[in-house]
N, C-alpha and C. Protein backbone atom coordinates (compact mmCIF):
# COMPACT_ATOMS: atom_id res chain seq x y z
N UNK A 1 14.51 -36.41 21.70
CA UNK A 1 14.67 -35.98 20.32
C UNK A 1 13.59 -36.66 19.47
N UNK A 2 13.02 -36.16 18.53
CA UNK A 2 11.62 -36.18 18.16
C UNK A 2 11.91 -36.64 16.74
N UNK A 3 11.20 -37.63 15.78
CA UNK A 3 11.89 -38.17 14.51
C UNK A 3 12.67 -36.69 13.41
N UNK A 4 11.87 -35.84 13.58
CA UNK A 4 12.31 -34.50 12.64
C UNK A 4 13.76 -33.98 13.05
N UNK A 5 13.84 -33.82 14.34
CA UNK A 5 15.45 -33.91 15.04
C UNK A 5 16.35 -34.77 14.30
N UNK A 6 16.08 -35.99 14.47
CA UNK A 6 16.71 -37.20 14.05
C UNK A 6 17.24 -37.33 12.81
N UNK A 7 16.47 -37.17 11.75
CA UNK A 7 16.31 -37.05 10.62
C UNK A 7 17.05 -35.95 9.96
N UNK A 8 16.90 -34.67 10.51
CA UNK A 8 17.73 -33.45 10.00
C UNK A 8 18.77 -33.69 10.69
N UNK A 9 19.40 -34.11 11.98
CA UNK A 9 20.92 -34.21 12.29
C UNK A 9 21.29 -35.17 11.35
N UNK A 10 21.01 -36.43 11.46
CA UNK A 10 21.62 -37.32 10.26
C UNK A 10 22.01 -36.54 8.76
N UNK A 11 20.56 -36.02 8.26
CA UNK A 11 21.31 -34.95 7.05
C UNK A 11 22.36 -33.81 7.14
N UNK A 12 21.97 -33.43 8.24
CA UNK A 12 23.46 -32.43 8.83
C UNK A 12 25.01 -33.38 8.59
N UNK A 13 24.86 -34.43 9.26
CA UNK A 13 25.96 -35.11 9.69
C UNK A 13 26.42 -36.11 7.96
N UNK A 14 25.29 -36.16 7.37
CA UNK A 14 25.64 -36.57 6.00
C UNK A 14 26.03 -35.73 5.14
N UNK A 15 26.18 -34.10 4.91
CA UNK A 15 26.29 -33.28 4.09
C UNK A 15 27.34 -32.74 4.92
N UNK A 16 28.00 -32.98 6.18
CA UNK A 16 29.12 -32.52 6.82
C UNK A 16 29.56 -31.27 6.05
N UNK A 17 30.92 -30.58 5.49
CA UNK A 17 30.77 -29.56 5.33
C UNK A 17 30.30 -28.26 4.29
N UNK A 18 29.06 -28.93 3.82
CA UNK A 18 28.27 -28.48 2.92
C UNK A 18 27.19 -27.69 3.45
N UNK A 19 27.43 -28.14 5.07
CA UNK A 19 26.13 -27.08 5.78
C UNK A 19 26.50 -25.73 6.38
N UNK A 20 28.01 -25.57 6.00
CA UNK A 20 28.04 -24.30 6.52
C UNK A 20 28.85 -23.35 5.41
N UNK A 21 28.59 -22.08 5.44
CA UNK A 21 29.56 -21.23 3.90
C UNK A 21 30.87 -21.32 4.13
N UNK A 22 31.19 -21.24 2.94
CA UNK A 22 30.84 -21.27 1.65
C UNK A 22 30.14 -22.30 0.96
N UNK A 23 30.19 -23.52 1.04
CA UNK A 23 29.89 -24.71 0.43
C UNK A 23 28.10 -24.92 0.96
N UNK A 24 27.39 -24.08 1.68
CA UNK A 24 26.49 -24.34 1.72
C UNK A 24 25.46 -23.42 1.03
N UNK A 25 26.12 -22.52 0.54
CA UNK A 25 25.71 -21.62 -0.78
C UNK A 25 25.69 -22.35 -1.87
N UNK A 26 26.86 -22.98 -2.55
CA UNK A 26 26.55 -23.86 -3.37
C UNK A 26 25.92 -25.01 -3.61
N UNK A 27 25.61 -25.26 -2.69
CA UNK A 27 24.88 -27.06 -1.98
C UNK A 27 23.14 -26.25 -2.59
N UNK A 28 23.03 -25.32 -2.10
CA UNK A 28 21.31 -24.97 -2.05
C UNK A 28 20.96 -24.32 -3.45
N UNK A 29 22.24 -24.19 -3.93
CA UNK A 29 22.44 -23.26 -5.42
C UNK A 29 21.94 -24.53 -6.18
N UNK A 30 22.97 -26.38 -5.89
CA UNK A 30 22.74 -27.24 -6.59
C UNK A 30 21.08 -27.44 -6.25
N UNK A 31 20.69 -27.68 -5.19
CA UNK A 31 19.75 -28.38 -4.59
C UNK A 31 18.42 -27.54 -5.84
N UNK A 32 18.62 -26.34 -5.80
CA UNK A 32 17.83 -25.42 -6.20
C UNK A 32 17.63 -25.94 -7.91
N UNK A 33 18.71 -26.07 -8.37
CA UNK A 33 18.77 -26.44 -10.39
C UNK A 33 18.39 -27.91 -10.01
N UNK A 34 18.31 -29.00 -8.95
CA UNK A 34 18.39 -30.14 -9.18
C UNK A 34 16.38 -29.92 -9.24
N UNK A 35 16.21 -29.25 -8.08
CA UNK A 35 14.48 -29.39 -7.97
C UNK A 35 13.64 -28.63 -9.19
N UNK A 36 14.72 -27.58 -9.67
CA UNK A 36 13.97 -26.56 -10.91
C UNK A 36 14.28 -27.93 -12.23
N UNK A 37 15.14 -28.43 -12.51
CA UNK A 37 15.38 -29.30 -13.55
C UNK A 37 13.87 -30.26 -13.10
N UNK A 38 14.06 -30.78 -12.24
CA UNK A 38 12.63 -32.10 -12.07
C UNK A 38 11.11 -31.65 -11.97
N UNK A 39 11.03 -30.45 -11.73
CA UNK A 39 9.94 -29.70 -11.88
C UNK A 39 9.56 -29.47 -13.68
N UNK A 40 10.56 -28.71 -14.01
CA UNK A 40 10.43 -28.46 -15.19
C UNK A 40 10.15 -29.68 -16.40
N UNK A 41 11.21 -30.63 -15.77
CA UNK A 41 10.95 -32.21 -16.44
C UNK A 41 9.98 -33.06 -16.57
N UNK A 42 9.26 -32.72 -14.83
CA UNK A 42 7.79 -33.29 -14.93
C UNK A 42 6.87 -32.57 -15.71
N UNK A 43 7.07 -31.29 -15.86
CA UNK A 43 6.17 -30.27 -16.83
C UNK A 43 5.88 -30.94 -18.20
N UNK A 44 7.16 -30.54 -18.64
CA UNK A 44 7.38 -31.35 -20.27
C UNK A 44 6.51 -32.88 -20.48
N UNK A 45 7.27 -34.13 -19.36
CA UNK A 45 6.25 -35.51 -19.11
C UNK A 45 5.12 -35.14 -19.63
N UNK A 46 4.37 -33.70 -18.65
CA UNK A 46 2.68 -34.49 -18.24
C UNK A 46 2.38 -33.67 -19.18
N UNK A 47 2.86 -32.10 -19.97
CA UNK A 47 2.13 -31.66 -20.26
C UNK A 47 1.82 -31.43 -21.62
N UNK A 48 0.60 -31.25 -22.54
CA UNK A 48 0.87 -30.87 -24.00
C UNK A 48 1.13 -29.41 -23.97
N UNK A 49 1.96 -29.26 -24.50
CA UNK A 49 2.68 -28.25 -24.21
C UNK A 49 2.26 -27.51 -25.54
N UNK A 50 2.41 -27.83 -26.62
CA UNK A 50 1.63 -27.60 -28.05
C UNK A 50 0.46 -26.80 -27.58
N UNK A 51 -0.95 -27.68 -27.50
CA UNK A 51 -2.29 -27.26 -26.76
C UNK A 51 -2.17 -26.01 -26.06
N UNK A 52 -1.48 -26.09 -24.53
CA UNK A 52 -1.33 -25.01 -23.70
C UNK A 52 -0.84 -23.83 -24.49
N UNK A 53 0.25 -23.53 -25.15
CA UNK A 53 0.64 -22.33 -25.84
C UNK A 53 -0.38 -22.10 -26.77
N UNK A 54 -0.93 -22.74 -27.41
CA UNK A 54 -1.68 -22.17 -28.13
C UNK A 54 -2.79 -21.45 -27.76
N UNK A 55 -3.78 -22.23 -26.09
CA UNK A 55 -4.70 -21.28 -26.30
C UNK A 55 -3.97 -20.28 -25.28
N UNK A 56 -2.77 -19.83 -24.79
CA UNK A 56 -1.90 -19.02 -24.63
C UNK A 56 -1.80 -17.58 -25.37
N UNK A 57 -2.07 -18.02 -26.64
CA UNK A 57 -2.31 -17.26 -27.83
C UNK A 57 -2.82 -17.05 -28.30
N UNK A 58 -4.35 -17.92 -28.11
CA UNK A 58 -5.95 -17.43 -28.15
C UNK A 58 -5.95 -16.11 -27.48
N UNK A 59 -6.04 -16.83 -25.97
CA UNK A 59 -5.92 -15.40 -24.95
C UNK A 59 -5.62 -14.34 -25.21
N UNK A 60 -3.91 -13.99 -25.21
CA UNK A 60 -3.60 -12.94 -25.68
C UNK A 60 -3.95 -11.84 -26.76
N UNK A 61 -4.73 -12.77 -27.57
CA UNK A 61 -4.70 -12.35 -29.10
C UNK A 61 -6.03 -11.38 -28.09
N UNK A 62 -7.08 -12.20 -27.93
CA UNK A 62 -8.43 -11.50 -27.61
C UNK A 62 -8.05 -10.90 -26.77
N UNK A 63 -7.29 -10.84 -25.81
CA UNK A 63 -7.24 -9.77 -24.96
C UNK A 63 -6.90 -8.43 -25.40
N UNK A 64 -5.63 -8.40 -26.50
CA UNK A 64 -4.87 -7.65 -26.46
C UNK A 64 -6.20 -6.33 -28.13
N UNK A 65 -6.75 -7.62 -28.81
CA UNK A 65 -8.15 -7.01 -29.37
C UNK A 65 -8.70 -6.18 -28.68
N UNK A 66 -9.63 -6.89 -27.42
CA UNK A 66 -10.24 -6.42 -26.41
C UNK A 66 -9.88 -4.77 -26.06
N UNK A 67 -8.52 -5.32 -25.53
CA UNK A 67 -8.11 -3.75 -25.02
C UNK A 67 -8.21 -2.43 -26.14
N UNK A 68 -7.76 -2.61 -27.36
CA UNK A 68 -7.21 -1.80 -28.29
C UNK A 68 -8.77 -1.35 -28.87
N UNK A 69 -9.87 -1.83 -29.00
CA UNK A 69 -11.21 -1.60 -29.06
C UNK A 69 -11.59 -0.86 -27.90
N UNK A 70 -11.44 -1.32 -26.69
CA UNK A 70 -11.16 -0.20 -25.39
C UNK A 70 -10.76 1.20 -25.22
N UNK A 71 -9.70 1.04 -26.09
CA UNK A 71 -9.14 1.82 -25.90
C UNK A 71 -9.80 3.45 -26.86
N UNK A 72 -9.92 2.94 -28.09
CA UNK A 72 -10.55 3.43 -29.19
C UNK A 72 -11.69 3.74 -29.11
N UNK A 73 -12.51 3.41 -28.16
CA UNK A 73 -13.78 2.93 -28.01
C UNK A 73 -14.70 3.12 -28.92
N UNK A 74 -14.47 1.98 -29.34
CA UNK A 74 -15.05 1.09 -30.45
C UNK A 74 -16.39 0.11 -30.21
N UNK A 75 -17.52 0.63 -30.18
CA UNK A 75 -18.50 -0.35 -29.59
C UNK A 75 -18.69 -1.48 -30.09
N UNK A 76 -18.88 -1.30 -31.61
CA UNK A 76 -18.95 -2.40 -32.43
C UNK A 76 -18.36 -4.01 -32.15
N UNK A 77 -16.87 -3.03 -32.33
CA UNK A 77 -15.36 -3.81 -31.81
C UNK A 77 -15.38 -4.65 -30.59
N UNK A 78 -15.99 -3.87 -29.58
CA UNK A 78 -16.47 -4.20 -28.13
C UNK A 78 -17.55 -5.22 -27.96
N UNK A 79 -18.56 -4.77 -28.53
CA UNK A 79 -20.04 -5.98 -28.23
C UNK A 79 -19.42 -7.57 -29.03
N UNK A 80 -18.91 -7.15 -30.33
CA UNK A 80 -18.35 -8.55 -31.29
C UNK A 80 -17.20 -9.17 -30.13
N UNK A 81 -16.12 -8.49 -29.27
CA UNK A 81 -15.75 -9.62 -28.53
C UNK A 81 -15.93 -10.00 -27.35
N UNK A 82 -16.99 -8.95 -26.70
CA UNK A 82 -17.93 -10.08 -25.47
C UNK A 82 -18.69 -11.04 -25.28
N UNK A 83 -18.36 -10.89 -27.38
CA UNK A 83 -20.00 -12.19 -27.70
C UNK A 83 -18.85 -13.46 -27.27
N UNK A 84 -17.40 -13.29 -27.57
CA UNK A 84 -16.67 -14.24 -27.05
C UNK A 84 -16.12 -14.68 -25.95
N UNK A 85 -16.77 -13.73 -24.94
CA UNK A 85 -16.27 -13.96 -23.51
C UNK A 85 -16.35 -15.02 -22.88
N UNK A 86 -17.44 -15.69 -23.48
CA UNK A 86 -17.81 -16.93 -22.19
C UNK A 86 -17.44 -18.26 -22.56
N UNK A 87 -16.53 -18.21 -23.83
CA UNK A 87 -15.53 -18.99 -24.88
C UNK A 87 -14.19 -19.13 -23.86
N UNK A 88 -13.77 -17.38 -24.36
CA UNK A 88 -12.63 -17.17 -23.61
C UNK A 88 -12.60 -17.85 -21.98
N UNK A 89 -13.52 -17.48 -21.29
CA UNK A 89 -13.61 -17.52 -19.53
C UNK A 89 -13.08 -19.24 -19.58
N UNK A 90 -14.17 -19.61 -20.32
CA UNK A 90 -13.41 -21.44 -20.63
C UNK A 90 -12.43 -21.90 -20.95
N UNK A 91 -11.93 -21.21 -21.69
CA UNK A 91 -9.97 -21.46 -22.55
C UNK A 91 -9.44 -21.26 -21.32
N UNK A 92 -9.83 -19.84 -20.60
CA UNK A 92 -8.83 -19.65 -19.35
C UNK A 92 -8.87 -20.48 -18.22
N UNK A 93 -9.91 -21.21 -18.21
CA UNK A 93 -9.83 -21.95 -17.24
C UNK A 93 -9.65 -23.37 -17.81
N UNK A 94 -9.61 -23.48 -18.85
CA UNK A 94 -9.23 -24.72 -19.59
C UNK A 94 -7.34 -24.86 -19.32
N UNK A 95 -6.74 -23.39 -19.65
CA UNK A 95 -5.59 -23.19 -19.57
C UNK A 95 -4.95 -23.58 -18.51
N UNK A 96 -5.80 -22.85 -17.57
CA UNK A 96 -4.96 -23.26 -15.74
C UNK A 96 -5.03 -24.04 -15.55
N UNK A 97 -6.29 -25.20 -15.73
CA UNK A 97 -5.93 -26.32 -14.97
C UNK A 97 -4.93 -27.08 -15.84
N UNK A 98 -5.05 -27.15 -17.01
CA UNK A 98 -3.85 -27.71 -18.01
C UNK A 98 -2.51 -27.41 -17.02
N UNK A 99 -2.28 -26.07 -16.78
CA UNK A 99 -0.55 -25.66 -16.31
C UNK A 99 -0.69 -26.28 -15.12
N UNK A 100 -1.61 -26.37 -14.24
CA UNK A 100 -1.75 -26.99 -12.65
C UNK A 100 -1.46 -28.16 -12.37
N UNK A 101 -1.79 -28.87 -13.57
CA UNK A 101 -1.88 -30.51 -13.50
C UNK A 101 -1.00 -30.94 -12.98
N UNK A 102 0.46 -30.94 -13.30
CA UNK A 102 1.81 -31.38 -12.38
C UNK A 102 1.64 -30.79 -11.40
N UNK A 103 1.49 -29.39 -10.67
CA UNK A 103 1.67 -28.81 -9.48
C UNK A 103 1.35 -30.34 -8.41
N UNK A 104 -0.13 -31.25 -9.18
CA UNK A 104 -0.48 -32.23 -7.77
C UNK A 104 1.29 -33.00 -7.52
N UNK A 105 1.42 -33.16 -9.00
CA UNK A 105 2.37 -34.28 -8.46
C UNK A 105 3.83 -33.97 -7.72
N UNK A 106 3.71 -32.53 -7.75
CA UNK A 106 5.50 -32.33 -7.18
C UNK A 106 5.06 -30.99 -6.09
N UNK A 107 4.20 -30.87 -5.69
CA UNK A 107 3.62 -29.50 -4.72
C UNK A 107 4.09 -30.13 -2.84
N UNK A 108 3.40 -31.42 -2.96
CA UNK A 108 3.34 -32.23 -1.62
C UNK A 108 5.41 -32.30 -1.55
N UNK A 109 5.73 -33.00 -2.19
CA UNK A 109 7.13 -33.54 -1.72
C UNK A 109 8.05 -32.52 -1.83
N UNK A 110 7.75 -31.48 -2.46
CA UNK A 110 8.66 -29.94 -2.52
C UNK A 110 8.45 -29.34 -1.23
N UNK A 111 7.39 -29.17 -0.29
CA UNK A 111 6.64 -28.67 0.80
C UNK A 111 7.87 -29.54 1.70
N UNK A 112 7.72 -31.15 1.82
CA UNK A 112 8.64 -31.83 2.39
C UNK A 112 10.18 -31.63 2.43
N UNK A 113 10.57 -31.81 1.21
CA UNK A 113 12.01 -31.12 0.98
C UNK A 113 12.20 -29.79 1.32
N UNK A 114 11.53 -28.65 1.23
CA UNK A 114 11.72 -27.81 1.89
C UNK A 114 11.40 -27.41 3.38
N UNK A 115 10.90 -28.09 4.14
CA UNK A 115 10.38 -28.02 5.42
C UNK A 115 11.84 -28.78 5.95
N UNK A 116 12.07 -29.84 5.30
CA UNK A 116 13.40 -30.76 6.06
C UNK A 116 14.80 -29.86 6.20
N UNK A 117 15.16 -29.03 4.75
CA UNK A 117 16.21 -28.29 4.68
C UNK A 117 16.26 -27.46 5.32
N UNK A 118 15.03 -26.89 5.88
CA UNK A 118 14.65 -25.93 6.62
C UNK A 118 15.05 -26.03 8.12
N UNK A 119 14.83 -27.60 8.01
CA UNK A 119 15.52 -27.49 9.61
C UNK A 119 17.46 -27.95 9.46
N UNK A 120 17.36 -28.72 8.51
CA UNK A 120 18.83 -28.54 8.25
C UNK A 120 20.04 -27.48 8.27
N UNK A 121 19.65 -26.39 7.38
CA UNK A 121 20.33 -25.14 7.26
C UNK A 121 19.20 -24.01 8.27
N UNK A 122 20.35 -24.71 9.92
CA UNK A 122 19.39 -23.41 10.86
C UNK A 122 20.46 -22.64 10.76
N UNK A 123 21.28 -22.22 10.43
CA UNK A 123 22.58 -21.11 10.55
C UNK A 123 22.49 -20.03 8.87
N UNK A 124 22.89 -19.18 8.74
CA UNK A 124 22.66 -18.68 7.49
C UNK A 124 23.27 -19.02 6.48
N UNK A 125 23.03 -18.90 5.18
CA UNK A 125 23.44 -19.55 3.85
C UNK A 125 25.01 -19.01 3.96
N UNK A 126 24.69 -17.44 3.67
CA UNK A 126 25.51 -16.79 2.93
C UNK A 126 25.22 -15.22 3.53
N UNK A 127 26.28 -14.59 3.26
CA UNK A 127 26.21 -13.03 3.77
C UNK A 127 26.07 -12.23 1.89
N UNK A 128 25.33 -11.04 2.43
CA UNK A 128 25.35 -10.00 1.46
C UNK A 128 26.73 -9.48 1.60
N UNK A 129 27.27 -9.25 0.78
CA UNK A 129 29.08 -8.36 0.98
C UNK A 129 28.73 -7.26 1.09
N UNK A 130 27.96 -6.46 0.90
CA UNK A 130 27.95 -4.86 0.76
C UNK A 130 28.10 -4.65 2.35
N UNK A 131 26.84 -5.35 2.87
CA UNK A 131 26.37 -4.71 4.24
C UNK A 131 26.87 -5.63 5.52
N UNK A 132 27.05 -7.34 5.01
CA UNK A 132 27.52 -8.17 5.90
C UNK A 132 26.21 -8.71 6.20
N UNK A 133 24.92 -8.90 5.66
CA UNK A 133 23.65 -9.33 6.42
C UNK A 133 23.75 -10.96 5.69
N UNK A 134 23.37 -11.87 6.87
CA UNK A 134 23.10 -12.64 6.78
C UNK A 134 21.94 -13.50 5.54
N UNK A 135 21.95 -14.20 5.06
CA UNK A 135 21.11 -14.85 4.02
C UNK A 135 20.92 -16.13 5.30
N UNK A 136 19.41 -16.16 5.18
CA UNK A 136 18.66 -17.71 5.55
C UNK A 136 18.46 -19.09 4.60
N UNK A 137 18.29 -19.97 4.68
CA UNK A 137 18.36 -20.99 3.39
C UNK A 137 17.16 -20.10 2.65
N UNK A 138 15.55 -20.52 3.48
CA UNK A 138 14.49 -20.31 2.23
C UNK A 138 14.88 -19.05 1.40
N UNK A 139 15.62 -17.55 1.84
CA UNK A 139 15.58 -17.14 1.01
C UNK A 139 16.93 -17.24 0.10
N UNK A 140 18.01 -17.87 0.22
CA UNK A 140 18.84 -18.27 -0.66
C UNK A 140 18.26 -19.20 -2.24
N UNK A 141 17.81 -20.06 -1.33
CA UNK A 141 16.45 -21.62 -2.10
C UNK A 141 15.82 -20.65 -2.92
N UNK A 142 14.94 -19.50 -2.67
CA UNK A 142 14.06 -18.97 -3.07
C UNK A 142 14.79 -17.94 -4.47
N UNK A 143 15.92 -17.28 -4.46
CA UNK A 143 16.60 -16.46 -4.83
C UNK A 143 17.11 -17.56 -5.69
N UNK A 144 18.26 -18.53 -5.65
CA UNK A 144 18.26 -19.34 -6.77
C UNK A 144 17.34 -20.39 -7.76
N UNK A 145 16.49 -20.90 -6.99
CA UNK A 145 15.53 -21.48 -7.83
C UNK A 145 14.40 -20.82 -8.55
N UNK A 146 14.34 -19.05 -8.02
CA UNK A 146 13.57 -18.29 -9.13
C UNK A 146 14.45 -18.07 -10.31
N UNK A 147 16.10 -17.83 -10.06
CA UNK A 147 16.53 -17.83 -11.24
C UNK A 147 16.66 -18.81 -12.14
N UNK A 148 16.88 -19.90 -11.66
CA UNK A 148 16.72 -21.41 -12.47
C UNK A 148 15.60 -21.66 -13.31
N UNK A 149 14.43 -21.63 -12.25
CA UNK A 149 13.34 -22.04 -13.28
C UNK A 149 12.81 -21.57 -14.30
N UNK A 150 13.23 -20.40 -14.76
CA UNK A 150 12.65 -19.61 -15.92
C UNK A 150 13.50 -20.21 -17.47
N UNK A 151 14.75 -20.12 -16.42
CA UNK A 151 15.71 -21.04 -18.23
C UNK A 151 15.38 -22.14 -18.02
N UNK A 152 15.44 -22.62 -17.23
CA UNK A 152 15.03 -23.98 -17.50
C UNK A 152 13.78 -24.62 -18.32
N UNK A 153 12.72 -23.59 -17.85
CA UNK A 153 11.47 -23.57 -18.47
C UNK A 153 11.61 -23.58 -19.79
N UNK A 154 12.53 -22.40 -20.66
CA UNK A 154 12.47 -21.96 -22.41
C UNK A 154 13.51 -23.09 -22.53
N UNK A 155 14.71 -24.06 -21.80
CA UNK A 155 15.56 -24.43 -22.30
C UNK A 155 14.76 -25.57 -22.73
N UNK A 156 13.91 -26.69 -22.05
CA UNK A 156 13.40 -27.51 -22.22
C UNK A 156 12.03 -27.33 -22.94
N UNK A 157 11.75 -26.14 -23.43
CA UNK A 157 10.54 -25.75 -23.81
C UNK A 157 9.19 -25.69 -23.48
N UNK A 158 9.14 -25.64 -22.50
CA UNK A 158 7.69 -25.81 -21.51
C UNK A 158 7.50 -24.40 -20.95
N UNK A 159 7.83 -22.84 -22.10
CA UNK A 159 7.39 -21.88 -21.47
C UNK A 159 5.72 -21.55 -22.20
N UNK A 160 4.89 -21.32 -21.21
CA UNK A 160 4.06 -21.23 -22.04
C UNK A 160 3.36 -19.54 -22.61
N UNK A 161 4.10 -19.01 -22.09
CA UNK A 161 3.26 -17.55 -22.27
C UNK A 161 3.84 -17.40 -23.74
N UNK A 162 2.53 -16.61 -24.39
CA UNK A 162 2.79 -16.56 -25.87
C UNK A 162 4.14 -15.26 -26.18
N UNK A 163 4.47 -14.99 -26.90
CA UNK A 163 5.65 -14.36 -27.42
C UNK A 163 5.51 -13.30 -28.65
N UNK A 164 4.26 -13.08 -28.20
CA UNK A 164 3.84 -11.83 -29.33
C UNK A 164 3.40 -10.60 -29.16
């Protein structure tokens, strides 16, 4: 038995009957708000969150210009905001790495935590009722922590896409 064996039976044998359903639906439901809460938490920590929305709303604004001059075709409209393109190309990449910045710090040990649970929950989460099909953890994990992280995101305020 190889340390990864070792390691996931002990968590098996520590979460006793939380690894199998019902209670292991809810275990990955918690596991899921506990990792979306600390994600989201480290967000808020590292990030200016002010800054980021705003040029959030640079963006949009010129884009949504952009298009509507596009659309109209409007040359004028058109040449005046390509003169700002190479502004914009910078905000946008000013933007991403701004939102990326935490990804370093919680990308590695999320990979870990999920590789470990992974061998933890080898039996299925949970069944679909309609049809009787089995649910696997990642996509249980995956299915609740996409729903988590989005409120979590506006609850703590670290959403950044503009709202206009």
């Amino acid at each position: 038995m190889n340390w990864f064996e070792s390691l996931t039976e002990w968590l098996r044998a520590a979460l006793g009957p939380f690894v199998e359903p019902p209670l292991s639906t809810a275990f990955v439901v918690l596991l899921a708000f506990a990792i979306s809460l600390l994600v989201t938490g480290l967000q808020r920590l590292i990030l200016d969150v002010n800054v980021i929305r705003q040029q959030a709303l640079e963006l949009s604004k010129w884009r949504k210009e952009l298009l509507k001059a596009q659309r109209s075709r409007d040359a004028k409209a058109i040449e005046k905001l390509m003169r700002k393109k190479p502004y914009m190309d910078k905000l946008q990449a000013s933007y991403t790495s701004q939102t990326m910045k935490p990804a370093i710090a919680y990308t590695v040990p999320l990979f870990v935590l999920y590789w470990l649970f992974t061998g933890v929950f080898t039996q299925p989460i949970a069944y679909l009722p309609l049809i009787g099909s089995p649910i696997p953890f990642w996509v249980w994990y995956f299915i609740a922590y996409s729903s988590f992280y989005p409120m979590l995101q506006r609850a703590l305020n670290v959403d950044f896409q503009s709202s206009d």
